[in-house]
N, C-alpha and C. Protein backbone atom coordinates (compact mmCIF):
# COMPACT_ATOMS: atom_id res chain seq x y z
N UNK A 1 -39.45 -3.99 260.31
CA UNK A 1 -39.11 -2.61 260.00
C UNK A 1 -38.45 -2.00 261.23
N UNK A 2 -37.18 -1.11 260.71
CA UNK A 2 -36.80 -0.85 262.20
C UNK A 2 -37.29 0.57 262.65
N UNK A 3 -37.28 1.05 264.27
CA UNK A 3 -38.04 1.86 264.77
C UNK A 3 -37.57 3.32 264.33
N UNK A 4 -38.09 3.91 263.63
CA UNK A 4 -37.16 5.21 263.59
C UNK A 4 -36.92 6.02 264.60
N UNK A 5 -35.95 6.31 264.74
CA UNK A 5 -35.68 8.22 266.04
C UNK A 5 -36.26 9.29 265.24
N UNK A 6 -36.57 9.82 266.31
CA UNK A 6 -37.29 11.48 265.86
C UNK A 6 -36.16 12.37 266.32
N UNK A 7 -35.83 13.05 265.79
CA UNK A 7 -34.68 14.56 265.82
C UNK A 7 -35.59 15.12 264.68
N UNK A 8 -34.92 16.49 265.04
CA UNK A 8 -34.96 17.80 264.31
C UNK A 8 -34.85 17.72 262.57
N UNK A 9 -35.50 17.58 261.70
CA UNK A 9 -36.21 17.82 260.14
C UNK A 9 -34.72 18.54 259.82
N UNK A 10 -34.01 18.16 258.92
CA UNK A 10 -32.79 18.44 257.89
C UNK A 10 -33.24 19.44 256.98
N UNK A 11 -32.44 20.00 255.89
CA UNK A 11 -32.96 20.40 254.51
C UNK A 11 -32.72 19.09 253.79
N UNK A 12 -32.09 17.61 254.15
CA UNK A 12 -31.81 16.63 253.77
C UNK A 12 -32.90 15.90 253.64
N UNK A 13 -33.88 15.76 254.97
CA UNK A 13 -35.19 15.18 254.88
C UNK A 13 -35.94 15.70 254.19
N UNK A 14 -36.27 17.12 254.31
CA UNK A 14 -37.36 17.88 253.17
C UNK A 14 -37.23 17.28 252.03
N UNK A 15 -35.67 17.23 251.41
CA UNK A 15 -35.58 17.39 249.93
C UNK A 15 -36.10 15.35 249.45
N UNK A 16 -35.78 14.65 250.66
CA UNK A 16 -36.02 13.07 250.60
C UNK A 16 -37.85 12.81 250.25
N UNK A 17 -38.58 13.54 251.45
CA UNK A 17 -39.76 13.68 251.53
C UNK A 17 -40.60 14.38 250.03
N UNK A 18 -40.09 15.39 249.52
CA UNK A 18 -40.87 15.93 248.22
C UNK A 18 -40.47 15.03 247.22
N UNK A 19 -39.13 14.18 247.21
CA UNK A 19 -38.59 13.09 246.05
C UNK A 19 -39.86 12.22 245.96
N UNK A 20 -40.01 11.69 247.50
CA UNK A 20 -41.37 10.33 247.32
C UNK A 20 -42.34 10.92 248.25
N UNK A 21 -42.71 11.99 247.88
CA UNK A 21 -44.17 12.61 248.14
C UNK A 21 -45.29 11.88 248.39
N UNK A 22 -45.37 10.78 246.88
CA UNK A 22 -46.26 9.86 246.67
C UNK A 22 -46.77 9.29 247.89
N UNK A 23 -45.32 8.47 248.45
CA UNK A 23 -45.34 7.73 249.73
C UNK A 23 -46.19 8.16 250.90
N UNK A 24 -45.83 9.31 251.05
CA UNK A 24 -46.68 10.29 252.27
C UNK A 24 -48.28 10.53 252.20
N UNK A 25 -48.38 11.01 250.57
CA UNK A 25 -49.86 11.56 250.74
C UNK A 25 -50.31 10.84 249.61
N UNK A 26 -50.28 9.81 249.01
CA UNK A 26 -50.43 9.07 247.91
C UNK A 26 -50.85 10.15 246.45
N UNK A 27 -52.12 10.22 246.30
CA UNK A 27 -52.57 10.84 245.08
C UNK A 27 -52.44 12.80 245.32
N UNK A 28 -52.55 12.48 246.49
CA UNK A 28 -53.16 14.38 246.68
C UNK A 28 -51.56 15.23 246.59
N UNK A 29 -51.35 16.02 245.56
CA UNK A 29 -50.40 16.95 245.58
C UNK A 29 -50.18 17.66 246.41
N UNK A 30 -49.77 18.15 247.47
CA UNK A 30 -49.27 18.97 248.58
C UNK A 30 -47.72 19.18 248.74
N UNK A 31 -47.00 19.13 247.43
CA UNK A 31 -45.83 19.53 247.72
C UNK A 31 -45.85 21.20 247.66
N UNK A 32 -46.57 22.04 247.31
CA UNK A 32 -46.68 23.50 247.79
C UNK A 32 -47.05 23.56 249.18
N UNK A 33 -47.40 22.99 250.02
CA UNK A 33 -47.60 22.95 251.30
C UNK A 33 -46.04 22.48 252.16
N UNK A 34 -45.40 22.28 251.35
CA UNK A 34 -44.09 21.92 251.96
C UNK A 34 -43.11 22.90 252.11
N UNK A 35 -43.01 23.51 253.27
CA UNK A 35 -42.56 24.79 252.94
C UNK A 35 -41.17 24.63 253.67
N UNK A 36 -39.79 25.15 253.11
CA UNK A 36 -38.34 24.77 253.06
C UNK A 36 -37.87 25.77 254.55
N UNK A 37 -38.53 27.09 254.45
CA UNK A 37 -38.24 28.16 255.44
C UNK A 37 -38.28 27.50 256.40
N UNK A 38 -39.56 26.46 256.98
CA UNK A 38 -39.74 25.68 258.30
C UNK A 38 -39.23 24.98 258.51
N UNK A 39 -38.46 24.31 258.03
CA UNK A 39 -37.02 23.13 258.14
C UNK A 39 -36.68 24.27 259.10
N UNK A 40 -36.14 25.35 258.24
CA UNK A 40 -34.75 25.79 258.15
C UNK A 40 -34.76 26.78 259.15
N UNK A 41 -35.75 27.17 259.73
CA UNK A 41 -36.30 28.36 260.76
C UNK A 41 -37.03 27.82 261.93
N UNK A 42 -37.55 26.60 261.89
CA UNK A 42 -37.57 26.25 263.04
C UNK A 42 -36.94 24.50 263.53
N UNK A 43 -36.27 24.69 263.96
CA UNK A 43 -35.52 23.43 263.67
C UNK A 43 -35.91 22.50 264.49
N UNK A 44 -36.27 23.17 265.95
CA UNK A 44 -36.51 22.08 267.09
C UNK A 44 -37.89 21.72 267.01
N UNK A 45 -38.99 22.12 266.08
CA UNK A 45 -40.50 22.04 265.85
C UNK A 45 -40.67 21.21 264.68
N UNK A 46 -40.17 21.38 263.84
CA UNK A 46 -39.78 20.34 262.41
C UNK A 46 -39.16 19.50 262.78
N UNK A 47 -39.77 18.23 263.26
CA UNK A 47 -39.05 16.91 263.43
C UNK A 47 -39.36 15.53 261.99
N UNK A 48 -38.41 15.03 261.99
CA UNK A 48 -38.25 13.98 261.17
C UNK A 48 -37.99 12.76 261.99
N UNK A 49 -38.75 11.45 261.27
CA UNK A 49 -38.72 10.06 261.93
C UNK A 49 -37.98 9.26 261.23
N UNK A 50 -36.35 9.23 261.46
CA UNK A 50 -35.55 8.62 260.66
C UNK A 50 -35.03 7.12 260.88
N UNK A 51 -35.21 5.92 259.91
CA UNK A 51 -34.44 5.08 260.08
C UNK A 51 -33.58 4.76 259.03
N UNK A 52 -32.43 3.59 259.32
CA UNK A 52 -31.64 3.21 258.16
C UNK A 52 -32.12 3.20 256.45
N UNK A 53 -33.40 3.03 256.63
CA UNK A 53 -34.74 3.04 255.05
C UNK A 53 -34.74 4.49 254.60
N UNK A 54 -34.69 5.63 255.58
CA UNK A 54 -34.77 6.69 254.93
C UNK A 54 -36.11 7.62 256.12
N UNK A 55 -36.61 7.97 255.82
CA UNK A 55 -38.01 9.17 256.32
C UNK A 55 -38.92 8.35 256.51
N UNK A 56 -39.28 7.93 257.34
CA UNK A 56 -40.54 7.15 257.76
C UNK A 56 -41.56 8.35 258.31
N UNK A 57 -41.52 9.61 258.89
CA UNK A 57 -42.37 10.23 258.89
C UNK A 57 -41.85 11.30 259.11
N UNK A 58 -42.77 12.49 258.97
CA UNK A 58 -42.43 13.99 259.51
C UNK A 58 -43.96 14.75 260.22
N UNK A 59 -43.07 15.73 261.20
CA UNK A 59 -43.82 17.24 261.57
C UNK A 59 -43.20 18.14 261.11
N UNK A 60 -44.06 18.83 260.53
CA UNK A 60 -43.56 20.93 260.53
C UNK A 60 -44.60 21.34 261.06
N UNK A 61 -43.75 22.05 262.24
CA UNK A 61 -44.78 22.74 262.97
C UNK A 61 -43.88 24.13 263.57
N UNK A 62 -44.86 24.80 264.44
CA UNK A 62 -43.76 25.79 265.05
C UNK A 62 -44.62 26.40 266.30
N UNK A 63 -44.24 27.41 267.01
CA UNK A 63 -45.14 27.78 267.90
C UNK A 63 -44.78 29.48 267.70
N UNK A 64 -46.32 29.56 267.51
CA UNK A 64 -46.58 31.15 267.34
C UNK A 64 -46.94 32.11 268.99
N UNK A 65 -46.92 33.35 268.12
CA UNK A 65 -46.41 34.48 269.44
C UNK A 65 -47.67 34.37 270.52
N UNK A 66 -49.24 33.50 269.93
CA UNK A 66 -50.05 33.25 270.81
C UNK A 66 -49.85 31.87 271.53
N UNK A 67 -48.34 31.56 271.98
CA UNK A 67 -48.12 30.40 272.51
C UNK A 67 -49.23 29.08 272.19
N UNK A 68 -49.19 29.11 270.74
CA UNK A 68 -49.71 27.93 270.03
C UNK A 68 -49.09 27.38 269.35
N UNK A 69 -49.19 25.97 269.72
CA UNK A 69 -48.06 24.74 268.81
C UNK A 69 -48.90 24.70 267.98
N UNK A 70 -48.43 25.08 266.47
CA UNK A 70 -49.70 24.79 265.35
C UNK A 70 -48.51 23.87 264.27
N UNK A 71 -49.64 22.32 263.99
CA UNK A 71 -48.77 21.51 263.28
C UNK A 71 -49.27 22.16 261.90
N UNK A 72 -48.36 22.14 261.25
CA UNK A 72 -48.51 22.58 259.54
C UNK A 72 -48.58 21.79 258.89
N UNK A 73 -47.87 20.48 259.03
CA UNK A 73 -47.43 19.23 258.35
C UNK A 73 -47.39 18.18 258.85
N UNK A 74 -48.03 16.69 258.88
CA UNK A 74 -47.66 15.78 259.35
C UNK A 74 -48.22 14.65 258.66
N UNK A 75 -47.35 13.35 258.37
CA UNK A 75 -47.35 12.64 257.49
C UNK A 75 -46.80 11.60 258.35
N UNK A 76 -47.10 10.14 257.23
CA UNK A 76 -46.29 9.04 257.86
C UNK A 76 -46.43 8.20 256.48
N UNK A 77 -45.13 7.46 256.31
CA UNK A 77 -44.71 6.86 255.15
C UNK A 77 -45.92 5.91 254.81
N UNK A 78 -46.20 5.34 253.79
CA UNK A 78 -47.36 4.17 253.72
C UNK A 78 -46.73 3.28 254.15
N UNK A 79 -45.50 2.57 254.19
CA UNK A 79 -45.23 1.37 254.95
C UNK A 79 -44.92 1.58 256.51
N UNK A 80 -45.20 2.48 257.00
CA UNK A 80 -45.05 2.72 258.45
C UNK A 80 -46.12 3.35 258.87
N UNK A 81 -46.98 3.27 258.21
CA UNK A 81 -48.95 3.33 259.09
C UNK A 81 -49.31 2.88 259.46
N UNK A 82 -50.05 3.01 260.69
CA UNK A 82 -50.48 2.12 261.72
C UNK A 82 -49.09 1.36 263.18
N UNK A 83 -48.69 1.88 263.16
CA UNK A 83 -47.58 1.57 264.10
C UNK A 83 -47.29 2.60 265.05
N UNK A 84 -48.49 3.63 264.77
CA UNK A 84 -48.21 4.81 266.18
C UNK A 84 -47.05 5.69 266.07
N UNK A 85 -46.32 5.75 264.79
CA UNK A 85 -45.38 6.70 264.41
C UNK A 85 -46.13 8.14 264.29
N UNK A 86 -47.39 8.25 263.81
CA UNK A 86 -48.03 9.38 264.13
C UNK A 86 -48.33 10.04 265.23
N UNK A 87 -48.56 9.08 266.24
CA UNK A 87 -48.68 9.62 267.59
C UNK A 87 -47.30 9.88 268.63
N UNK A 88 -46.47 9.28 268.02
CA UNK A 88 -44.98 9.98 268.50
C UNK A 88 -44.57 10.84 267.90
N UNK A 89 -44.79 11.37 266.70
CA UNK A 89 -44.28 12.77 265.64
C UNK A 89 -45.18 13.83 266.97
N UNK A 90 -46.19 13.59 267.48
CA UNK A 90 -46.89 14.75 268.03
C UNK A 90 -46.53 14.89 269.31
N UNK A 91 -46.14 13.62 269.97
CA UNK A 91 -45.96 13.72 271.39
C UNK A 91 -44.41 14.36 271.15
N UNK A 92 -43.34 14.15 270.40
CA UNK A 92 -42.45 14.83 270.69
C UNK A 92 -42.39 16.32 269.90
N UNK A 93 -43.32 16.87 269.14
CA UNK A 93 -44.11 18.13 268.82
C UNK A 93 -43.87 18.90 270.12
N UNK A 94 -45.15 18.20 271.12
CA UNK A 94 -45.78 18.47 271.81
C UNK A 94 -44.47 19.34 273.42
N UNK A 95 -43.72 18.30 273.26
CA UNK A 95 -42.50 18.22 273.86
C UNK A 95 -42.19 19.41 273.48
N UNK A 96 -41.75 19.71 272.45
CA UNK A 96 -40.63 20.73 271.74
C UNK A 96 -41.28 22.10 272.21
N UNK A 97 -42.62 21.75 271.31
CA UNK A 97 -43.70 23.20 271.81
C UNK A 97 -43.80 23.65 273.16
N UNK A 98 -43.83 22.73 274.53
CA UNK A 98 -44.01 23.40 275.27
C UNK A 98 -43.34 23.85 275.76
N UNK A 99 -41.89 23.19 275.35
CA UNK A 99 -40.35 24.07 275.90
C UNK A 99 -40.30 25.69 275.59
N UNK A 100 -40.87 25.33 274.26
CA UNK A 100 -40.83 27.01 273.70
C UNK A 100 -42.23 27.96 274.04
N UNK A 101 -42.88 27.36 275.03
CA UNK A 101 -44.11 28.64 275.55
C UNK A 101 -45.35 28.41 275.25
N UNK A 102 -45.51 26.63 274.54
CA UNK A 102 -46.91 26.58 274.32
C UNK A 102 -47.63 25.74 275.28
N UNK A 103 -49.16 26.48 274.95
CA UNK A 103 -49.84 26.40 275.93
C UNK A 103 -51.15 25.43 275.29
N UNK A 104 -51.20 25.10 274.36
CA UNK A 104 -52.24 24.49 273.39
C UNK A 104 -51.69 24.19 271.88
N UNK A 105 -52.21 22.91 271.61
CA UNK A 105 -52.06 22.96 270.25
C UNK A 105 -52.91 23.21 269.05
N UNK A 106 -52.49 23.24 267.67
CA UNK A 106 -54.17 23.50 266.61
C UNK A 106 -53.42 22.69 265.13
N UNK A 107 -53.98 22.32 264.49
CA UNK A 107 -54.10 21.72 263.34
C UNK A 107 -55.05 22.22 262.39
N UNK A 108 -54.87 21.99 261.17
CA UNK A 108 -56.20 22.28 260.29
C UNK A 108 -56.14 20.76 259.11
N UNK A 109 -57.40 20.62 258.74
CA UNK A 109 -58.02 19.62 257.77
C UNK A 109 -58.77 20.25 256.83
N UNK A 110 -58.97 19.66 255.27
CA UNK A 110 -60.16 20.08 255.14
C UNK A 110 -61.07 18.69 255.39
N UNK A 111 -61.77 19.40 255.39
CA UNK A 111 -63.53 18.54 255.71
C UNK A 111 -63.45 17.07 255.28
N UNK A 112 -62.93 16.72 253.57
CA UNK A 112 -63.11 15.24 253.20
C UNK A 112 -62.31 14.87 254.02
N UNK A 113 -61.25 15.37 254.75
CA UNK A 113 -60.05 14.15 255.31
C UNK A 113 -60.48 13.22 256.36
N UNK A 114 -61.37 12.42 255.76
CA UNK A 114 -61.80 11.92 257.30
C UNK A 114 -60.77 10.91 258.19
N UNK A 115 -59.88 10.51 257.53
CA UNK A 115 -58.08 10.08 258.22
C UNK A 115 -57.62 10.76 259.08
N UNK A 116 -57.25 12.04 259.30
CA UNK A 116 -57.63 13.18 259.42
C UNK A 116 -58.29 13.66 260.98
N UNK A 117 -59.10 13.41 260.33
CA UNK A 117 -60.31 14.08 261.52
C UNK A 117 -60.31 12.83 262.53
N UNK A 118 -60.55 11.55 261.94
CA UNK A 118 -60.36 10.61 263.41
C UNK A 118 -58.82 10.42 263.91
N UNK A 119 -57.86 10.76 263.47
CA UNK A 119 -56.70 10.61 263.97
C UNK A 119 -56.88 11.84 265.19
N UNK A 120 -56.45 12.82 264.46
CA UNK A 120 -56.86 14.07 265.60
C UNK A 120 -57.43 13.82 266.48
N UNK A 121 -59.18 13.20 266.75
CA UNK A 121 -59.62 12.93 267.58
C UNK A 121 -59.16 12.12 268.37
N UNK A 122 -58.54 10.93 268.10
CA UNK A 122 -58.05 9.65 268.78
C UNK A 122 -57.38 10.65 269.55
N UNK A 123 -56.75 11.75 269.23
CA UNK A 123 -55.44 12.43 270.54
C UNK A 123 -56.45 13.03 271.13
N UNK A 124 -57.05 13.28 271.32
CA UNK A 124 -57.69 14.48 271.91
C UNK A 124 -57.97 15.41 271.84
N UNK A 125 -58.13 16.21 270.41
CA UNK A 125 -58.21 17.33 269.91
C UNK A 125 -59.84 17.09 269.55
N UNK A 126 -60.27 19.02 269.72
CA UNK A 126 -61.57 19.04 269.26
C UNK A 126 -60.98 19.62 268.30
N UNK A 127 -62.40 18.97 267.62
CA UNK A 127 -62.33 19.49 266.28
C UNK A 127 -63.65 20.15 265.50
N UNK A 128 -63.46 21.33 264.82
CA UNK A 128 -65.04 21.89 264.07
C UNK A 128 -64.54 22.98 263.01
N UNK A 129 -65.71 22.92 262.77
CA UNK A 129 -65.73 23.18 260.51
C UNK A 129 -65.62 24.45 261.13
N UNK A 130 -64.98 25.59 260.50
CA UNK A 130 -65.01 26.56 260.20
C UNK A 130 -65.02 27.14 258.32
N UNK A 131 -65.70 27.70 258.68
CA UNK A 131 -66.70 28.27 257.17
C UNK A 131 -65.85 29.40 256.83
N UNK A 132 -64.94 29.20 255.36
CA UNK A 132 -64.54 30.09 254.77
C UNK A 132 -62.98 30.30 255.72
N UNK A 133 -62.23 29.17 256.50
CA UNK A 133 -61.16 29.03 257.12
C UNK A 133 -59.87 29.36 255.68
N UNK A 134 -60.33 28.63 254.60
CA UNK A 134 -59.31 28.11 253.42
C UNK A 134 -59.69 29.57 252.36
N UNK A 135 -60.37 30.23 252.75
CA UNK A 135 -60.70 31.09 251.61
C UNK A 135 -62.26 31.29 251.69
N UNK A 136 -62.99 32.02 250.63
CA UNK A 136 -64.16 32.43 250.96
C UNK A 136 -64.61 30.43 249.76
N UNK A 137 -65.67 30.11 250.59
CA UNK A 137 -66.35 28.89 250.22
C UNK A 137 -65.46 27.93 250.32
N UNK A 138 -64.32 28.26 251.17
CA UNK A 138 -63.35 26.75 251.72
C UNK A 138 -63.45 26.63 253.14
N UNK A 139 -64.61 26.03 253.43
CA UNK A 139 -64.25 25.33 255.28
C UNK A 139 -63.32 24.38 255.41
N UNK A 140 -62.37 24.22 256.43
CA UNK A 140 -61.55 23.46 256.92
C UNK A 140 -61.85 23.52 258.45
N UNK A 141 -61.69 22.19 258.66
CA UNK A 141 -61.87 21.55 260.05
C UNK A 141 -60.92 22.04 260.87
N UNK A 142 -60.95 22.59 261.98
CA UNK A 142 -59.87 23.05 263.07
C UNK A 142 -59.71 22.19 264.54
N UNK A 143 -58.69 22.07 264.59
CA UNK A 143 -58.45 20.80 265.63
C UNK A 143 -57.33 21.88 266.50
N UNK A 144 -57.97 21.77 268.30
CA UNK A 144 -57.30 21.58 269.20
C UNK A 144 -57.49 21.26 270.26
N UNK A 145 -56.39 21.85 271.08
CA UNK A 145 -56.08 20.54 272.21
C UNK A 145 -55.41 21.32 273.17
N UNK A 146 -55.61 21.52 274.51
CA UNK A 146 -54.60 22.27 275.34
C UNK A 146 -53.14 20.91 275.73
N UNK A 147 -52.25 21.52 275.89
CA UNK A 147 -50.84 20.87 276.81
C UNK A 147 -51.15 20.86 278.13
N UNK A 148 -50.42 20.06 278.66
CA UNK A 148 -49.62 18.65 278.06
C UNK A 148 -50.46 18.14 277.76
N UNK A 149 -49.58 17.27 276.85
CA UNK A 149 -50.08 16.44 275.57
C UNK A 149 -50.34 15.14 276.38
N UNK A 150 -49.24 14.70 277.17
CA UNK A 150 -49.51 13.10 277.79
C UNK A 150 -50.73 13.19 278.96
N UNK A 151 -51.45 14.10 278.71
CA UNK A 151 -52.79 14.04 279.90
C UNK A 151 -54.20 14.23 278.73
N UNK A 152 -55.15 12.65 278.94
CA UNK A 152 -55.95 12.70 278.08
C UNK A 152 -57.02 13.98 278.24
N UNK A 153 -57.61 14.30 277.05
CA UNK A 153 -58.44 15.11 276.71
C UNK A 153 -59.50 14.57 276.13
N UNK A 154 -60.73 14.66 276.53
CA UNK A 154 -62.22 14.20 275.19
C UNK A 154 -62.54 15.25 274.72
N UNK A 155 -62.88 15.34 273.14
CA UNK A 155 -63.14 16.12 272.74
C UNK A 155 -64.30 16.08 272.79
């Protein structure tokens, strides 16, 4: 399989990525979580992992006015799991974010994802349930991590 480059998320990739959704998140529907504005509004934070095959993975992310890189989105094709394409979607995140003023990153899960929750950890992000994060009787797991990213952290 060849290695994909990471650049900046298209409206070309979005529209590739919701075609084979499947691929990304297998059963779980999250194409309402795919939101088109973040392509298109933040360009250097929305990265795509492109090779000759097509989208091997994506980030949407962006960094908010509390100089926080918060990932919104991140996926990796089923035939390109396990090859650390996940951990380069973040390190060059991580990159992008701190150009633009961030000082920490955050993620959210909910609770079953336990894929999820040990990936996050493997980087170095803490992570803990917050009660009623998703709505009232929806906890989701909150994951972060101060920058730089290439200096380990235990959570």
């Amino acid at each position: 399989m060849p290695r994909p480059e990471i650049a900046a998320a298209t409206v070309a990739d979005y529209h590739e990525v919701l075609a084979a959704h499947h691929r990304y998140w297998g059963e779980r529907d999250l194409r309402s979580l795919h939101l088109l504005a973040l392509v298109q509004e933040f360009e250097g934070t929305c990265l795509a992992a492109r090779a000759a095959d097509g989208v091997h993975g994506f980030l949407f992310g962006f960094v908010t006015p509390t100089r926080t890189g918060y990932v919104h989105l991140v996926a990796v094709r089923d035939d390109a799991r396990g090859t650390g394409l996940g951990r380069r979607l973040y390190t060059a995140f991580a990159g992008a974010a701190g150009e633009r003023g961030a000082r920490r990153l955050k993620a959210i899960t909910s609770p079953a994802n336990s894929g999820s929750i040990a990936f996050h950890r493997r980087l170095g992000f803490a992570a803990t349930t917050v009660e009623d994060h998703g709505g009232p009787g929806r906890p989701m797991v909150v994951f972060r991590r101060p920058l730089p990213f290439d200096v380990p952290v235990r959570p």
